[in-house]
PDB file of N, CA and C in Angstrom:
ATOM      1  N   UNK A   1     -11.396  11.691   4.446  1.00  0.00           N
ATOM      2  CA  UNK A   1     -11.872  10.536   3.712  1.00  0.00           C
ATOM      3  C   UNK A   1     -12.082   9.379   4.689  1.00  0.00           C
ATOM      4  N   UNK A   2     -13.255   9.009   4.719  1.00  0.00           N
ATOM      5  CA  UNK A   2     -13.236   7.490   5.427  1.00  0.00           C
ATOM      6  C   UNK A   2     -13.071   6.146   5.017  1.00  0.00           C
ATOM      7  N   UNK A   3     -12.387   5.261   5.334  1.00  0.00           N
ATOM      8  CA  UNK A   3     -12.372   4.442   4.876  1.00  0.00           C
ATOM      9  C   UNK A   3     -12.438   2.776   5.170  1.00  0.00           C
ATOM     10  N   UNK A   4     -13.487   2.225   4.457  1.00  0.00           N
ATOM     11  CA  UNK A   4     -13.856   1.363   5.094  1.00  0.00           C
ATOM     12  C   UNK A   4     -13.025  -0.029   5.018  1.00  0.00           C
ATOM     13  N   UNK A   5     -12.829  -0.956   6.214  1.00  0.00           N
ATOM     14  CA  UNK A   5     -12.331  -1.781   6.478  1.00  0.00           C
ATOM     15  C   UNK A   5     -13.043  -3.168   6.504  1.00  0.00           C
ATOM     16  N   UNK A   6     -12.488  -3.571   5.168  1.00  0.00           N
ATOM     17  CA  UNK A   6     -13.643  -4.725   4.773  1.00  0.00           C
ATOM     18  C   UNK A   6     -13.021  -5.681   4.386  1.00  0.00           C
ATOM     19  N   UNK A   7     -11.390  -6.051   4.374  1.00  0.00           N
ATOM     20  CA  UNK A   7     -10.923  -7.280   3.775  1.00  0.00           C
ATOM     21  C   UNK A   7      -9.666  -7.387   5.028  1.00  0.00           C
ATOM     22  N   UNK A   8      -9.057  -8.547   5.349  1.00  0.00           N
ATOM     23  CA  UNK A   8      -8.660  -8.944   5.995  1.00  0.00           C
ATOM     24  C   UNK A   8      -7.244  -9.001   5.117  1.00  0.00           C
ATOM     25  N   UNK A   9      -6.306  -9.060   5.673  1.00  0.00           N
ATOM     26  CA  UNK A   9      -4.614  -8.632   5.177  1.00  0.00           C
ATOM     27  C   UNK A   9      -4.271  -9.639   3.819  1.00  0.00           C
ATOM     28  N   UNK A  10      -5.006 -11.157   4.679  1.00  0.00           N
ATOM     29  CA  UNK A  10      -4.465 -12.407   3.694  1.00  0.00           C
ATOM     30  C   UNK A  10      -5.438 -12.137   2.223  1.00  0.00           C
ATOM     31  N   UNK A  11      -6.151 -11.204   2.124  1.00  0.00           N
ATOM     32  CA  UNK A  11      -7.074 -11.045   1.095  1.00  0.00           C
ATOM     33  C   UNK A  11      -7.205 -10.164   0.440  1.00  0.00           C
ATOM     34  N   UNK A  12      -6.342  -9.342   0.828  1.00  0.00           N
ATOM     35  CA  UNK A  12      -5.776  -8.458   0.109  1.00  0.00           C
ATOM     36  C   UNK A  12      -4.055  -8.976  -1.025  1.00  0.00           C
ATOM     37  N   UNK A  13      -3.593  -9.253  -0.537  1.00  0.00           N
ATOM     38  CA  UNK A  13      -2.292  -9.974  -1.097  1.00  0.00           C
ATOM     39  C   UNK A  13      -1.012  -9.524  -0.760  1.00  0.00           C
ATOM     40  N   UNK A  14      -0.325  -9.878  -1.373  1.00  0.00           N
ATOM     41  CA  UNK A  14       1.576  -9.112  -1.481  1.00  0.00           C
ATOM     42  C   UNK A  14       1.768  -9.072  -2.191  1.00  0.00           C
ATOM     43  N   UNK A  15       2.876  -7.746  -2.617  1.00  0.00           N
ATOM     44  CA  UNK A  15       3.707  -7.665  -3.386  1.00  0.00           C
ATOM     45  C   UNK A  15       4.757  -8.633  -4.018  1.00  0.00           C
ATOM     46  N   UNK A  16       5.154  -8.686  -5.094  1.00  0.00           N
ATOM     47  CA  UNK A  16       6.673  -9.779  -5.724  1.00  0.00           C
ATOM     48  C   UNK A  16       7.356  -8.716  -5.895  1.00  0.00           C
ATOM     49  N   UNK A  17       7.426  -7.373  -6.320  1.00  0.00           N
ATOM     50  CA  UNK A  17       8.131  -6.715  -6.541  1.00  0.00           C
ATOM     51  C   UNK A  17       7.591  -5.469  -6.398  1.00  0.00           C
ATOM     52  N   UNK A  18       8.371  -3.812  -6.526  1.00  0.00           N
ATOM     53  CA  UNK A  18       8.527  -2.857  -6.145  1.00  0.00           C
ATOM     54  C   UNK A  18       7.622  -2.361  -7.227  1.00  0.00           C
ATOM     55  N   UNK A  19       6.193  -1.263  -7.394  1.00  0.00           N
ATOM     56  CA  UNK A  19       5.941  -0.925  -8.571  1.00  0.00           C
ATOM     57  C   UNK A  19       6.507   0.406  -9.165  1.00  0.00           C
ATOM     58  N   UNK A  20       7.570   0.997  -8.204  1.00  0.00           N
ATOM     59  CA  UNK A  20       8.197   1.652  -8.269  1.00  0.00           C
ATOM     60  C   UNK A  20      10.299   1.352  -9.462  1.00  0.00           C
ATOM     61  N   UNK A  21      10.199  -0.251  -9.229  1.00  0.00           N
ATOM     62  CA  UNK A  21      11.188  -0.724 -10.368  1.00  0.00           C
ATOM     63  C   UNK A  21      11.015   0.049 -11.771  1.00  0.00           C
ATOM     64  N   UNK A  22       9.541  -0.247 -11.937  1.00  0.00           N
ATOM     65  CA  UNK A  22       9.958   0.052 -13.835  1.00  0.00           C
ATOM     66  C   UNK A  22       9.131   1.198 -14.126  1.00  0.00           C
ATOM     67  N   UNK A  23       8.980   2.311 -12.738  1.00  0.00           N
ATOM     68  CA  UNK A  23       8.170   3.824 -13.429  1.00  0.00           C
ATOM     69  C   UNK A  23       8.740   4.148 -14.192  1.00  0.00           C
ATOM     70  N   UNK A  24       8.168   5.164 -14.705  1.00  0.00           N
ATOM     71  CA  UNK A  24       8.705   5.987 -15.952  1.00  0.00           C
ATOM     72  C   UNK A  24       9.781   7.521 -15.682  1.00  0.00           C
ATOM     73  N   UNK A  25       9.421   7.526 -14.223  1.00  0.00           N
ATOM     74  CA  UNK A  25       9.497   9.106 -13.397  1.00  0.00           C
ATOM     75  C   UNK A  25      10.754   8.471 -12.050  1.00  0.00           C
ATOM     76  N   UNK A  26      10.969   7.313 -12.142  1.00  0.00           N
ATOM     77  CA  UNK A  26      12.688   6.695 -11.436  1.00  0.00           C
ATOM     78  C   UNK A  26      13.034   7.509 -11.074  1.00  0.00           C
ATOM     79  N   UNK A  27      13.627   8.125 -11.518  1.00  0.00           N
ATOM     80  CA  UNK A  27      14.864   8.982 -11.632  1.00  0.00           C
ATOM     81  C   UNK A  27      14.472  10.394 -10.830  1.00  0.00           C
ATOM     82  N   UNK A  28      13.607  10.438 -10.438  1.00  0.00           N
ATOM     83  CA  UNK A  28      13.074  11.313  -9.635  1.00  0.00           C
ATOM     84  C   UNK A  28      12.599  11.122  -8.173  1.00  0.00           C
ATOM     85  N   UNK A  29      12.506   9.815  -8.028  1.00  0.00           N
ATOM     86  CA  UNK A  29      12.363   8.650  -6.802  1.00  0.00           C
ATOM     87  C   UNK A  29      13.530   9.436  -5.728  1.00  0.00           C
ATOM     88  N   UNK A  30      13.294   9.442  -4.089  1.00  0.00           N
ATOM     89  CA  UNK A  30      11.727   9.539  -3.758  1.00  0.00           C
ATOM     90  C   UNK A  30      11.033  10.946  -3.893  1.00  0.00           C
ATOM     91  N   UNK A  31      10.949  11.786  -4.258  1.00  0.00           N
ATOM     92  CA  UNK A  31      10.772  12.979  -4.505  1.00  0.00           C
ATOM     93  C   UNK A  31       9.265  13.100  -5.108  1.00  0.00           C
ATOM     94  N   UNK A  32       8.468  11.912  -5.614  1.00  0.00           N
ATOM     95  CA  UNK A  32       8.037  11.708  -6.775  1.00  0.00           C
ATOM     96  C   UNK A  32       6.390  10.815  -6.365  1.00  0.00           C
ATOM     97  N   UNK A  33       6.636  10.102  -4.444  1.00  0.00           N
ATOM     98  CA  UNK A  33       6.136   9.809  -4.027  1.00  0.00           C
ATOM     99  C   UNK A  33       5.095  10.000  -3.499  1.00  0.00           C
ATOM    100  N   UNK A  34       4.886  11.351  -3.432  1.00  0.00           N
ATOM    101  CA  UNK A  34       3.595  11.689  -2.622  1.00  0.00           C
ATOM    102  C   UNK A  34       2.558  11.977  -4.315  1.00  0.00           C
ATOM    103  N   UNK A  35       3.173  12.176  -5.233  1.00  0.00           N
ATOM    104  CA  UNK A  35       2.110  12.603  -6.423  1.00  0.00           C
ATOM    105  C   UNK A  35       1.993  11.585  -7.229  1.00  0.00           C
ATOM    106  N   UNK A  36       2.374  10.271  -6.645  1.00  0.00           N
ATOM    107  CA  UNK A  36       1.880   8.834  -7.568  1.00  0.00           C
ATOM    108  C   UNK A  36       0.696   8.064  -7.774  1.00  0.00           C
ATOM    109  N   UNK A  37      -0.213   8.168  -8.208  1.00  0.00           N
ATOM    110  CA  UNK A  37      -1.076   7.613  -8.597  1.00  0.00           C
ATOM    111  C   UNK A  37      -1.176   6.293  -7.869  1.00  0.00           C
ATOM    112  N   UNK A  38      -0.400   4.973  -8.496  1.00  0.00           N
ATOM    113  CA  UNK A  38      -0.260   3.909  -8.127  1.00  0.00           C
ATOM    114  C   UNK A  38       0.019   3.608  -6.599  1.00  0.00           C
ATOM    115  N   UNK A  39       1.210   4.247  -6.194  1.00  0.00           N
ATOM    116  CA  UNK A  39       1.410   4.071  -4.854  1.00  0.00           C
ATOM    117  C   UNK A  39      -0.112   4.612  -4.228  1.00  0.00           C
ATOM    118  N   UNK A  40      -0.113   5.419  -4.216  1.00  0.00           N
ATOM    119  CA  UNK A  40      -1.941   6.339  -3.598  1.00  0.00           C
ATOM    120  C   UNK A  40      -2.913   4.997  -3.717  1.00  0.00           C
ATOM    121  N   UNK A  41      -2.715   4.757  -4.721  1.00  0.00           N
ATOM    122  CA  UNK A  41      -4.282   3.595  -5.228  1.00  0.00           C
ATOM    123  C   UNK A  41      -3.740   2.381  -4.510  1.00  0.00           C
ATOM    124  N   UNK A  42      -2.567   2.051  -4.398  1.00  0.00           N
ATOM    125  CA  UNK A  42      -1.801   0.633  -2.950  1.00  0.00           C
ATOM    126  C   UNK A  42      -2.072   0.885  -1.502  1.00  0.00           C
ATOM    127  N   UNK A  43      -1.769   2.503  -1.647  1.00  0.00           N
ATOM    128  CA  UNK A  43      -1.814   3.028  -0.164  1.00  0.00           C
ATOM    129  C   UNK A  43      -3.469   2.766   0.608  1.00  0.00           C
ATOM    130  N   UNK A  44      -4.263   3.064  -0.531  1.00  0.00           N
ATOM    131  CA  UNK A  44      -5.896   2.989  -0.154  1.00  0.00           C
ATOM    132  C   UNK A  44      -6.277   1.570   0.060  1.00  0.00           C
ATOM    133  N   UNK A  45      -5.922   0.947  -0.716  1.00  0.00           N
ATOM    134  CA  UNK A  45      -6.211  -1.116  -0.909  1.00  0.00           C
ATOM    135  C   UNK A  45      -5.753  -1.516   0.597  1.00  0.00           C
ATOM    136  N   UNK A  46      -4.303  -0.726   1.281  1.00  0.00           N
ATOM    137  CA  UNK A  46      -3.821  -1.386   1.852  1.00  0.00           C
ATOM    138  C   UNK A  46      -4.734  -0.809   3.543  1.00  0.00           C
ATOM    139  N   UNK A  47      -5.245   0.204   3.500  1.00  0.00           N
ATOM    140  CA  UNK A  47      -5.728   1.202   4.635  1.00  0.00           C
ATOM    141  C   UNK A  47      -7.040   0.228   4.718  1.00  0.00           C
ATOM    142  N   UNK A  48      -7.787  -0.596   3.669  1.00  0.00           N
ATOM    143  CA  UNK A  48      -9.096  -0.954   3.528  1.00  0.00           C
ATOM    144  C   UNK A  48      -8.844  -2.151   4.808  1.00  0.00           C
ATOM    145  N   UNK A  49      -7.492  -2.924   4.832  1.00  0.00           N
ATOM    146  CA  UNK A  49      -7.453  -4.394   5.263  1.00  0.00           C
ATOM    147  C   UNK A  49      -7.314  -4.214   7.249  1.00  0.00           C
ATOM    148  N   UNK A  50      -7.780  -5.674   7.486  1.00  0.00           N
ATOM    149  CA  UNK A  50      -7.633  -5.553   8.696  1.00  0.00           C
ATOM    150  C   UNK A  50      -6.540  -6.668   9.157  1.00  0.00           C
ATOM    151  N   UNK A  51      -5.879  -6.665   9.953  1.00  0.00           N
ATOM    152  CA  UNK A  51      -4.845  -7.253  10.145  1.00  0.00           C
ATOM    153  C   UNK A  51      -5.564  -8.768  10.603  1.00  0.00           C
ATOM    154  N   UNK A  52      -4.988  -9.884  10.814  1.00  0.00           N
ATOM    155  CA  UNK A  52      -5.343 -11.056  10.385  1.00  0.00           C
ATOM    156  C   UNK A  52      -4.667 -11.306  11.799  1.00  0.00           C
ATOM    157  N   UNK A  53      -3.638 -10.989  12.700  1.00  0.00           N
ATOM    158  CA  UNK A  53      -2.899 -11.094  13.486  1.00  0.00           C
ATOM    159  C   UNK A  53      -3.192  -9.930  14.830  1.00  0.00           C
ATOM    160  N   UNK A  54      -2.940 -10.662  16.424  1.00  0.00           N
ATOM    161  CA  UNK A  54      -2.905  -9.685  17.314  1.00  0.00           C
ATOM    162  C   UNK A  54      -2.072  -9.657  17.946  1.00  0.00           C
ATOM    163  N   UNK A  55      -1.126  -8.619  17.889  1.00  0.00           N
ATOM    164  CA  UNK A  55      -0.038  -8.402  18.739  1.00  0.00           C
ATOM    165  C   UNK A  55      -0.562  -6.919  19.904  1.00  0.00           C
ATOM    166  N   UNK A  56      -0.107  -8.034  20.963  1.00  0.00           N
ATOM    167  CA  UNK A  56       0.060  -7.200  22.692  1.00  0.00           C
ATOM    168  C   UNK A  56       1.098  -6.526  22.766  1.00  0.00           C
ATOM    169  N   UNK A  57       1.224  -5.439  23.299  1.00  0.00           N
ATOM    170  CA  UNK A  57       2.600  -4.953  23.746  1.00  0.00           C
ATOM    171  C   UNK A  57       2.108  -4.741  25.480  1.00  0.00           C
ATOM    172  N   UNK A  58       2.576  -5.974  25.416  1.00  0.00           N
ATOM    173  CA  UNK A  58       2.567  -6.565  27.273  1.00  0.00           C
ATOM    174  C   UNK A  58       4.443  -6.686  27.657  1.00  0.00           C
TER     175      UNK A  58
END
């Protein structure tokens, strides 16, 4: 899958909280992670952004 990099970190946003707090499937956490919908659809939003910041490792 390719994916394109078109929004910058601050424009994308942050989190306030975990969307993992009030699933329905908890109790199965982390076990439960790789077949989540939501996390998957965060994981993609978050792959789109480009970092806003440059760090050297000098």
């Amino acid at each position: 899958m390719t994916v394109r990099r078109d929004k910058f970190d601050f424009e994308i946003g942050y989190f306030i909280k975990s969307p993992c707090r009030e699933c329905n499937t908890r109790e199965k956490f982390p076990e439960c992670i790789d077949e989540c919908p939501v996390l998957d659809k965060i994981q993609t939003i978050l792959a789109r952004g480009i970092s806003c910041c440059y760090s050297s490792a000098e």
